[in-house]
PDB file of N, CA and C in Angstrom:
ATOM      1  N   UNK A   1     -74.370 -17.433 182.018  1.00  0.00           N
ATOM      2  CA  UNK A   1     -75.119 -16.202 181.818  1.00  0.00           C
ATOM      3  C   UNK A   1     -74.242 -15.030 182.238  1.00  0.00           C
ATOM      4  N   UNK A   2     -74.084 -13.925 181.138  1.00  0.00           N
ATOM      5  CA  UNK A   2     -73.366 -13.241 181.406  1.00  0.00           C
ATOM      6  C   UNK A   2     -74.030 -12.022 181.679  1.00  0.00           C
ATOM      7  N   UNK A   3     -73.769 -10.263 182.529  1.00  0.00           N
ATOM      8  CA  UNK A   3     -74.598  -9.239 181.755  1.00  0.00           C
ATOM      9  C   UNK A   3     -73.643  -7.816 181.664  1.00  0.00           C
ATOM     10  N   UNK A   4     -73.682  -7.036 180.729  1.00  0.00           N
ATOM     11  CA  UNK A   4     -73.257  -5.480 180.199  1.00  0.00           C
ATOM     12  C   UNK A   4     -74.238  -4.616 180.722  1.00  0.00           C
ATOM     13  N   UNK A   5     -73.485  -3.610 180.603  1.00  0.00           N
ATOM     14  CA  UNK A   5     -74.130  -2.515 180.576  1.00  0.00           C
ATOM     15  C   UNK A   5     -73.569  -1.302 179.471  1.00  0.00           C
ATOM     16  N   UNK A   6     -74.323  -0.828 178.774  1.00  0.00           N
ATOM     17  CA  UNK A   6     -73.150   0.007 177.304  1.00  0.00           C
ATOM     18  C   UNK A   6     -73.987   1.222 178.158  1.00  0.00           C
ATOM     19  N   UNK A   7     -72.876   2.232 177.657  1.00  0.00           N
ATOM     20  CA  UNK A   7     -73.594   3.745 177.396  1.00  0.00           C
ATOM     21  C   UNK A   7     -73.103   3.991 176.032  1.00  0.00           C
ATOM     22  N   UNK A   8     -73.578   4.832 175.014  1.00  0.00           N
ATOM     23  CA  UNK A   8     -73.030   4.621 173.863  1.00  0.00           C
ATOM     24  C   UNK A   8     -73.787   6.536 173.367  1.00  0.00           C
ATOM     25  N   UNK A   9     -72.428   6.718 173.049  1.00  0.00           N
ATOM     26  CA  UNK A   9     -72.301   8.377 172.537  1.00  0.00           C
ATOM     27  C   UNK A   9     -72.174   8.609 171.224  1.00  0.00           C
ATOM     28  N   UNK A  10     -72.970   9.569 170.946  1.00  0.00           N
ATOM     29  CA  UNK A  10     -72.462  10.561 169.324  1.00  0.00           C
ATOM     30  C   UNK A  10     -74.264  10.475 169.094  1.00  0.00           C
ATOM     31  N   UNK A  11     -74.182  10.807 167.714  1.00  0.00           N
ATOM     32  CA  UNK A  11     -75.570  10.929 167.454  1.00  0.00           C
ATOM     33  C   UNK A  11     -76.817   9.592 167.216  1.00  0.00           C
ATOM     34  N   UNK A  12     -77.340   9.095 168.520  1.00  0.00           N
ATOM     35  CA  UNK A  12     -77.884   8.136 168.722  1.00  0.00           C
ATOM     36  C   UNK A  12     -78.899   8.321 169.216  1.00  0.00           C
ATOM     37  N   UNK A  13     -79.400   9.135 168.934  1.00  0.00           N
ATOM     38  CA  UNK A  13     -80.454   9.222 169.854  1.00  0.00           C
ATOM     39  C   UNK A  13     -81.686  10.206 167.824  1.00  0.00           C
ATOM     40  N   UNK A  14     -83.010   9.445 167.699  1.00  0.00           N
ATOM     41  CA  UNK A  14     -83.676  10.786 166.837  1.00  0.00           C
ATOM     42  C   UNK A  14     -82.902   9.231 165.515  1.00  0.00           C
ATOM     43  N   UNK A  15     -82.212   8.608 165.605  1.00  0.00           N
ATOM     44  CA  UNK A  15     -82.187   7.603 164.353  1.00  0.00           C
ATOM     45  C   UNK A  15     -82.311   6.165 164.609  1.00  0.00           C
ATOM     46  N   UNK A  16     -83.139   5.449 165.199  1.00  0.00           N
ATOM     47  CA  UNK A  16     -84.165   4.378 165.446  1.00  0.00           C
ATOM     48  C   UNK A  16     -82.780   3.565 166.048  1.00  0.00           C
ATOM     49  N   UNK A  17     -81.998   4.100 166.757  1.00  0.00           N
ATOM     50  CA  UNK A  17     -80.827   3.206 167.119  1.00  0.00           C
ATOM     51  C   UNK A  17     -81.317   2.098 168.503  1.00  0.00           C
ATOM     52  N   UNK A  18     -82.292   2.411 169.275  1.00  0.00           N
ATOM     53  CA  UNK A  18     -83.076   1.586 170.351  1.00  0.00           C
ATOM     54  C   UNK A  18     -83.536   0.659 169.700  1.00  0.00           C
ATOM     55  N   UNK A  19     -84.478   0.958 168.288  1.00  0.00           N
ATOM     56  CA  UNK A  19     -85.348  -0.378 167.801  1.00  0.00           C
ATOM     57  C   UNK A  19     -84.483  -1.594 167.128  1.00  0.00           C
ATOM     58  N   UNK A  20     -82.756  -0.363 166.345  1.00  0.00           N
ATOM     59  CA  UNK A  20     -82.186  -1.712 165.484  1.00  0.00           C
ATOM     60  C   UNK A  20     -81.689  -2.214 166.625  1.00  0.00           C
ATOM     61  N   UNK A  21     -81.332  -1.803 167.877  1.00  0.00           N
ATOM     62  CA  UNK A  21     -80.661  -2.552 169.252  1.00  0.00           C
ATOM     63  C   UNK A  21     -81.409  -3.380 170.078  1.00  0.00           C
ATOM     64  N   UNK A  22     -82.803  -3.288 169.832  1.00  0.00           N
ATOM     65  CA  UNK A  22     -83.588  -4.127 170.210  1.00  0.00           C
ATOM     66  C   UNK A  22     -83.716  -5.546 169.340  1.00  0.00           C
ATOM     67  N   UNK A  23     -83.780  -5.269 167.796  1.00  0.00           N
ATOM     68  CA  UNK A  23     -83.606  -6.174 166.657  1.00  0.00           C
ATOM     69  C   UNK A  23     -82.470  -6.834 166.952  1.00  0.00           C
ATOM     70  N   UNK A  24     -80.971  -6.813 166.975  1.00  0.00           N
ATOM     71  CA  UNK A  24     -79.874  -6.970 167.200  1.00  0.00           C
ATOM     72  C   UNK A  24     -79.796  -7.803 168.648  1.00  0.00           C
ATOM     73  N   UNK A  25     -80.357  -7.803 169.877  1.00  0.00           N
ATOM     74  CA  UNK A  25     -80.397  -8.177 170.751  1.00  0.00           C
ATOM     75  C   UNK A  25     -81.397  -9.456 170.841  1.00  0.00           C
ATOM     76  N   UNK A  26     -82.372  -9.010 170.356  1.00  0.00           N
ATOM     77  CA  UNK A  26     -83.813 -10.230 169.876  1.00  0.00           C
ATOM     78  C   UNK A  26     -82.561 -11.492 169.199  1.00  0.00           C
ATOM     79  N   UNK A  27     -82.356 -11.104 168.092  1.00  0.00           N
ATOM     80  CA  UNK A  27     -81.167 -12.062 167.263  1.00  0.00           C
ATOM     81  C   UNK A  27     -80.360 -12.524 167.968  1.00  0.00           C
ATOM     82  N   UNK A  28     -80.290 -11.852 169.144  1.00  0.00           N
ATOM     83  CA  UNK A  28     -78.393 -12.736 169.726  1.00  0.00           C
ATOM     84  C   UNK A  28     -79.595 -13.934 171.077  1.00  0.00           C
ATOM     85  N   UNK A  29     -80.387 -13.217 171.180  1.00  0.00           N
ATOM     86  CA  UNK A  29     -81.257 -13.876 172.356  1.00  0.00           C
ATOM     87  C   UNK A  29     -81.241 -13.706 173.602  1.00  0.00           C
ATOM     88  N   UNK A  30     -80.725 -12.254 173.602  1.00  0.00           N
ATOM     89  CA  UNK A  30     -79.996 -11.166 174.686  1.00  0.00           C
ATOM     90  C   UNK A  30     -82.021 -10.675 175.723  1.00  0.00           C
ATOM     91  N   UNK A  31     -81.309 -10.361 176.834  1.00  0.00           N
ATOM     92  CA  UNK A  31     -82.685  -9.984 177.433  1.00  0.00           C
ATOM     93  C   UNK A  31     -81.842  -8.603 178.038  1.00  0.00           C
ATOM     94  N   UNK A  32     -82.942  -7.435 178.028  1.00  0.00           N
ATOM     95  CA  UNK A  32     -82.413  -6.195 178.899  1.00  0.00           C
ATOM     96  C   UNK A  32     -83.170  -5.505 178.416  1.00  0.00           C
ATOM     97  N   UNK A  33     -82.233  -4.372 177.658  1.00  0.00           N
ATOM     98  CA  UNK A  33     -82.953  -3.167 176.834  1.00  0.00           C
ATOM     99  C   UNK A  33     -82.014  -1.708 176.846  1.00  0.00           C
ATOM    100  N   UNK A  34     -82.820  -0.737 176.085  1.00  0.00           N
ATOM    101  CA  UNK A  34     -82.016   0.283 175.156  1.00  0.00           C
ATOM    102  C   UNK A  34     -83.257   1.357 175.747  1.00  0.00           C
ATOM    103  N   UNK A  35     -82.119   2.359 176.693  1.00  0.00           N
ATOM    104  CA  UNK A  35     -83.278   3.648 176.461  1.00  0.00           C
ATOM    105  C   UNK A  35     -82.113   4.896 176.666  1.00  0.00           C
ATOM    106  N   UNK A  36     -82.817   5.681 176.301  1.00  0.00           N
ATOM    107  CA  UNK A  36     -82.566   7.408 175.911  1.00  0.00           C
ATOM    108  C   UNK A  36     -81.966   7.651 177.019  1.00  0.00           C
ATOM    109  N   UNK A  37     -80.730   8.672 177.707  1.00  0.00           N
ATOM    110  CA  UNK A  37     -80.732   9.359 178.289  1.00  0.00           C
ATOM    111  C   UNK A  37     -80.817  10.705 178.358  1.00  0.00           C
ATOM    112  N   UNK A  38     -80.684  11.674 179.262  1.00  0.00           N
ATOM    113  CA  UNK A  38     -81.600  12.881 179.328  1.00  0.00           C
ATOM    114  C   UNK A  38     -79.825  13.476 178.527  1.00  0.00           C
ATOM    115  N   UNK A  39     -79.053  13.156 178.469  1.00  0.00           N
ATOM    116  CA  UNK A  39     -77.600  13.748 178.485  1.00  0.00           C
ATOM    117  C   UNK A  39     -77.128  13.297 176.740  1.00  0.00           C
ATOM    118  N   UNK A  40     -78.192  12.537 176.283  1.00  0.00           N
ATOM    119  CA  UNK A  40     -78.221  12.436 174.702  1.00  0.00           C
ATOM    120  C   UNK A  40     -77.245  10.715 174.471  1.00  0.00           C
ATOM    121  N   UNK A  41     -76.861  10.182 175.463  1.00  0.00           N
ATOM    122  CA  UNK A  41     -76.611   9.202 175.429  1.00  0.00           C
ATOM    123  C   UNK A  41     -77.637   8.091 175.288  1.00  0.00           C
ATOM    124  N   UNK A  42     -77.410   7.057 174.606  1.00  0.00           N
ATOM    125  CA  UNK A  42     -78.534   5.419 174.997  1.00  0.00           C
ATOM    126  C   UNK A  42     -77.603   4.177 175.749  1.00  0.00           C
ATOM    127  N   UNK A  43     -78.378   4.263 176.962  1.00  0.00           N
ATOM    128  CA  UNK A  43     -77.941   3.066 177.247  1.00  0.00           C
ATOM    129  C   UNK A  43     -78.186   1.636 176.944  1.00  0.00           C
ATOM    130  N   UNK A  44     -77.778   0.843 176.961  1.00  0.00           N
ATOM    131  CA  UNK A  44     -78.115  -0.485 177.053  1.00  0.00           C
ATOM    132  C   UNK A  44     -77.780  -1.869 177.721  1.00  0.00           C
ATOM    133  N   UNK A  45     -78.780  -1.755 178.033  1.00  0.00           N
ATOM    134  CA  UNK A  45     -78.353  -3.483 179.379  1.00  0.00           C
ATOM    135  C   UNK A  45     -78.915  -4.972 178.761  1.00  0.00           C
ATOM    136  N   UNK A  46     -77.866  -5.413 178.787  1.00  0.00           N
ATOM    137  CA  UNK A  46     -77.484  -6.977 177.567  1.00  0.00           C
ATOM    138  C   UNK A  46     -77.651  -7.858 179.052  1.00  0.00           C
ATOM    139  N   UNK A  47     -78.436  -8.804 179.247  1.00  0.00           N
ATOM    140  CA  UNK A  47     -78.070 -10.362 179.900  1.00  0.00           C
ATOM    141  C   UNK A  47     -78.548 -11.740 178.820  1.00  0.00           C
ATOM    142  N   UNK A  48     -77.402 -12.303 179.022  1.00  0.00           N
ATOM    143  CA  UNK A  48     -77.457 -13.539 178.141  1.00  0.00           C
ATOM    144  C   UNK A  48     -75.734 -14.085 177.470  1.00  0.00           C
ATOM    145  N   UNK A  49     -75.880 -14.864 176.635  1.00  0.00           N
ATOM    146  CA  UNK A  49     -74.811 -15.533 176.810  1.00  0.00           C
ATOM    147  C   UNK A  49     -73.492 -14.964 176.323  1.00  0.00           C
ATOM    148  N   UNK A  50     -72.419 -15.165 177.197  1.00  0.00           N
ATOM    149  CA  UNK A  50     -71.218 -13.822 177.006  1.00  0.00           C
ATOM    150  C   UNK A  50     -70.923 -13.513 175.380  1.00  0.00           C
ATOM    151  N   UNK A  51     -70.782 -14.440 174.835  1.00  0.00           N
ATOM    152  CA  UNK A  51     -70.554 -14.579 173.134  1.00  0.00           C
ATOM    153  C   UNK A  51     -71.408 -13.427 172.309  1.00  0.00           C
ATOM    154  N   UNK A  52     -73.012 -13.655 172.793  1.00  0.00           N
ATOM    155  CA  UNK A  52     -73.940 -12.855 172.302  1.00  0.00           C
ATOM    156  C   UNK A  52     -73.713 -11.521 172.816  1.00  0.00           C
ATOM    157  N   UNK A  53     -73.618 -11.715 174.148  1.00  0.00           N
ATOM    158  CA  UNK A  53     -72.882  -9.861 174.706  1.00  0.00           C
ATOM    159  C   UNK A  53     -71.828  -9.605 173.730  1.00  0.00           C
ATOM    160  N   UNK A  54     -70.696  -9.981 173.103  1.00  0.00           N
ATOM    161  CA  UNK A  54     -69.410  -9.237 172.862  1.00  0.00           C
ATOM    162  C   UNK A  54     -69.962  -9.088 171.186  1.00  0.00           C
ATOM    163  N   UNK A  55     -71.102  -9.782 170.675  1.00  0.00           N
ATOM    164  CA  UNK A  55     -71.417  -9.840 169.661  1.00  0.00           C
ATOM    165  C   UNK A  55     -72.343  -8.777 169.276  1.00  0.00           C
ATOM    166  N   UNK A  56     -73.179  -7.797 170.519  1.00  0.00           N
ATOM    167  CA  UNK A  56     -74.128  -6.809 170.432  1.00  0.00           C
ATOM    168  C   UNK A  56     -72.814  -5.685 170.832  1.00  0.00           C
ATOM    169  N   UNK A  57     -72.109  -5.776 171.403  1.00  0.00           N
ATOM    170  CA  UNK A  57     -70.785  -4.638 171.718  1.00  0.00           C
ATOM    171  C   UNK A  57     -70.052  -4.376 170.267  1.00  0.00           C
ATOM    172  N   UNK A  58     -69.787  -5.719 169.580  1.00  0.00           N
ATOM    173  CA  UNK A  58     -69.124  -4.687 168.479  1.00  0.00           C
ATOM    174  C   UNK A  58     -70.132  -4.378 167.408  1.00  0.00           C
ATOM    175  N   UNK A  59     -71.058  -5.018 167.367  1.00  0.00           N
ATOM    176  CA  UNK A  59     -72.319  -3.971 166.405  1.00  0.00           C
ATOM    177  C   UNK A  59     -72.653  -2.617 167.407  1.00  0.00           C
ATOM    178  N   UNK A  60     -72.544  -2.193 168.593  1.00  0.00           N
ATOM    179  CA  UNK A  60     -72.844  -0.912 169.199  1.00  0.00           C
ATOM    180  C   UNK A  60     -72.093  -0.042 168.734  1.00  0.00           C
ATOM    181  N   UNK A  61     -70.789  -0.624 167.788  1.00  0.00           N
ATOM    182  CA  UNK A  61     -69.623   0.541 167.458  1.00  0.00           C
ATOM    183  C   UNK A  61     -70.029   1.453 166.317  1.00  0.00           C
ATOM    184  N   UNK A  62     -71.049   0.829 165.919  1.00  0.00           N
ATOM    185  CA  UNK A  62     -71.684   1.311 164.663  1.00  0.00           C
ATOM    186  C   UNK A  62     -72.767   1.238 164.841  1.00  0.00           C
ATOM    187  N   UNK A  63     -73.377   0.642 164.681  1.00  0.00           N
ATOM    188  CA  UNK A  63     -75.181   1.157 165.064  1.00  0.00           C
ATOM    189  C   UNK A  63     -75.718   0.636 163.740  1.00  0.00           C
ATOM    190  N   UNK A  64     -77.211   1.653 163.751  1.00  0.00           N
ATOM    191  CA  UNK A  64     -77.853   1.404 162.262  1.00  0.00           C
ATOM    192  C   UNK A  64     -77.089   2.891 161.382  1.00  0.00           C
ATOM    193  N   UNK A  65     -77.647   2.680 160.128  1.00  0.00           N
ATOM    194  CA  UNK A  65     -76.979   3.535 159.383  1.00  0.00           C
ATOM    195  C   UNK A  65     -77.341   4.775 159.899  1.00  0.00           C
ATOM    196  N   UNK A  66     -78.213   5.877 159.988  1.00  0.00           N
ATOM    197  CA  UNK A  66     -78.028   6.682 160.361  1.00  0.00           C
ATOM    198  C   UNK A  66     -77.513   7.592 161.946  1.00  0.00           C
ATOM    199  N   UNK A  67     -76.829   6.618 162.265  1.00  0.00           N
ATOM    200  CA  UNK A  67     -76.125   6.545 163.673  1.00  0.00           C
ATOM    201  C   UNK A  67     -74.453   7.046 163.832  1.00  0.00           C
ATOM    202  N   UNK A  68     -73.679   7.590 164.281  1.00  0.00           N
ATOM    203  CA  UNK A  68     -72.902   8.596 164.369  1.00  0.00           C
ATOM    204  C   UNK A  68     -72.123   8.204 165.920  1.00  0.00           C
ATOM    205  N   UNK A  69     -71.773   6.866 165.852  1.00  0.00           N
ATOM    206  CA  UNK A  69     -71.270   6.244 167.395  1.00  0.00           C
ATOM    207  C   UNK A  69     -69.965   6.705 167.677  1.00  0.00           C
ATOM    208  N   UNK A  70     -69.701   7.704 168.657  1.00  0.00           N
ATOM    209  CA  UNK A  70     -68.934   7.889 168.617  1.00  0.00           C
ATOM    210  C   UNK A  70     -67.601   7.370 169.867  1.00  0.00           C
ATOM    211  N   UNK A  71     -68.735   6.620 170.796  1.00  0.00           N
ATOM    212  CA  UNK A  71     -67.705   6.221 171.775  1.00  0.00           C
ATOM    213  C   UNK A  71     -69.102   5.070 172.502  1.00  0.00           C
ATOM    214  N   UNK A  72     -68.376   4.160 172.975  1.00  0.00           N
ATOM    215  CA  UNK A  72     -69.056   2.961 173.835  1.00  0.00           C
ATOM    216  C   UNK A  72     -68.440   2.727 174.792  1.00  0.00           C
ATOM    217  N   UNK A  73     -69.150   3.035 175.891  1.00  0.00           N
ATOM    218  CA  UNK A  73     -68.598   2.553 177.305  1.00  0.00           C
ATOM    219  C   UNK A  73     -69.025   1.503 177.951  1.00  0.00           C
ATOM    220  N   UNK A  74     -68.285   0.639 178.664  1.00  0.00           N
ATOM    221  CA  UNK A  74     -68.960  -1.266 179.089  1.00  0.00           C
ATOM    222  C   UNK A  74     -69.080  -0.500 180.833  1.00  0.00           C
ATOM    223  N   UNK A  75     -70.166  -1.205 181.556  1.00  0.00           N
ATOM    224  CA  UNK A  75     -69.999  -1.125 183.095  1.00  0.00           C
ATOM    225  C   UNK A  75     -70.336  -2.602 183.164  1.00  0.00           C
ATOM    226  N   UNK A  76     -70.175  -2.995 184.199  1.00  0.00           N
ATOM    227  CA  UNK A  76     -70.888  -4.459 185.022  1.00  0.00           C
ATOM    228  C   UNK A  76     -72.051  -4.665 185.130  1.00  0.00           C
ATOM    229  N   UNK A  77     -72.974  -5.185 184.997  1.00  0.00           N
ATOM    230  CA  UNK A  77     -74.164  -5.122 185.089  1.00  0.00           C
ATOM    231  C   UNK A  77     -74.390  -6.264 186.224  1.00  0.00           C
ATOM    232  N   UNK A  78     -75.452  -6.705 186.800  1.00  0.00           N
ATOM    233  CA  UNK A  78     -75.942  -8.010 187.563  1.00  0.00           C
ATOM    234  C   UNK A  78     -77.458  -8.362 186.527  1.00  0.00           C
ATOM    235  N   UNK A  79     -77.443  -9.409 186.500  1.00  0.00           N
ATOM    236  CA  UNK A  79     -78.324 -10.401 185.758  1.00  0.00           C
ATOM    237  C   UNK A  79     -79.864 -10.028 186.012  1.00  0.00           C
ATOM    238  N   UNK A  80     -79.909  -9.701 187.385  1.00  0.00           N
ATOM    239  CA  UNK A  80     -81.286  -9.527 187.528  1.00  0.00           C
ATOM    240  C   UNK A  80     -82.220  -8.326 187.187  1.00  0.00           C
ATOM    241  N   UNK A  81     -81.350  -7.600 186.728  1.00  0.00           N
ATOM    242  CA  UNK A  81     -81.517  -5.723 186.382  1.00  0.00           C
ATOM    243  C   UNK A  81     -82.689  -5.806 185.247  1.00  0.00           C
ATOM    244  N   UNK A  82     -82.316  -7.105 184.344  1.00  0.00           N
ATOM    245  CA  UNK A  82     -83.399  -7.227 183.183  1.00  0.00           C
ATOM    246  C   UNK A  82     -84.319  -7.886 183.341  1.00  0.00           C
ATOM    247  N   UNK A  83     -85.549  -7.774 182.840  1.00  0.00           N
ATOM    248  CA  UNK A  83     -86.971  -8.846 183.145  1.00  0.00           C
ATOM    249  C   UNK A  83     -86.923  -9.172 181.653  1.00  0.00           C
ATOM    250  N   UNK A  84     -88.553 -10.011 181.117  1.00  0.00           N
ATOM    251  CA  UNK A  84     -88.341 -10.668 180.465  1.00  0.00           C
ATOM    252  C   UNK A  84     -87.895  -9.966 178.928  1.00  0.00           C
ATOM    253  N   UNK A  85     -87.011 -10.909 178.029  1.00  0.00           N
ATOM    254  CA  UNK A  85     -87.254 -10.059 176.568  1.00  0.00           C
ATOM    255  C   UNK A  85     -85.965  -8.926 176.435  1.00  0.00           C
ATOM    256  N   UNK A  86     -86.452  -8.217 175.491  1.00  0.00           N
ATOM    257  CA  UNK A  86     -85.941  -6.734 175.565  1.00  0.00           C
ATOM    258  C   UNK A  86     -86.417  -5.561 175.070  1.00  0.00           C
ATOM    259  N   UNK A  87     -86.666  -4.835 175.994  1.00  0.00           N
ATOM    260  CA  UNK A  87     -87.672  -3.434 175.702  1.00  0.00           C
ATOM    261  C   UNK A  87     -86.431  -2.469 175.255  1.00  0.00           C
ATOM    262  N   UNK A  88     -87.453  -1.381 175.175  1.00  0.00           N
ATOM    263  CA  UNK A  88     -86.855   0.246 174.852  1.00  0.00           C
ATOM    264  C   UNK A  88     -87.528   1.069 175.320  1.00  0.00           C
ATOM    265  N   UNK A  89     -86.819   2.000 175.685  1.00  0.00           N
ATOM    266  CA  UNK A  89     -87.885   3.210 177.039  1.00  0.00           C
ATOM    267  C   UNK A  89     -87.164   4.461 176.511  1.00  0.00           C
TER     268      UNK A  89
END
């Protein structure tokens, strides 16, 4: 069990980029979640298996189509940060 943490910049925020990252994460079988920051960034916190993490990182480079990614940043995360599933806030 592995876990990420993305911050992910450009225009992401106002084009459903939380719900396809929630979709995208559901699929890998990732638990965490995707929310807004006040600074126009979305973060997102991935736990689950490292493969499926590096597999939601390079779909974060792009997003859904109307998404405008312009930079992705990785931090460390710890496993327990996520409860069950994966939400969006």
């Amino acid at each position: 069990m592995s876990a990420a943490r993305f911050f992910v910049s450009g225009r992401v925020q106002g084009v459903a980029f939380r719900a396809h990252t929630r979709e995208q994460a559901r699929r890998l079988g990732l638990r965490g979640h995707a929310r807004n920051l006040a600074d126009g960034r979305v973060e997102v916190l991935a736990v689950g298996a490292a493969d499926a993490i590096e597999r939601l990182h390079a779909w974060l480079h792009d997003g859904p189509p109307l998404a405008r990614v312009e930079r992705v940043e990785r931090c460390a995360a710890a496993e327990d940060e996520a409860g069950e599933g994966f939400g969006i806030g």
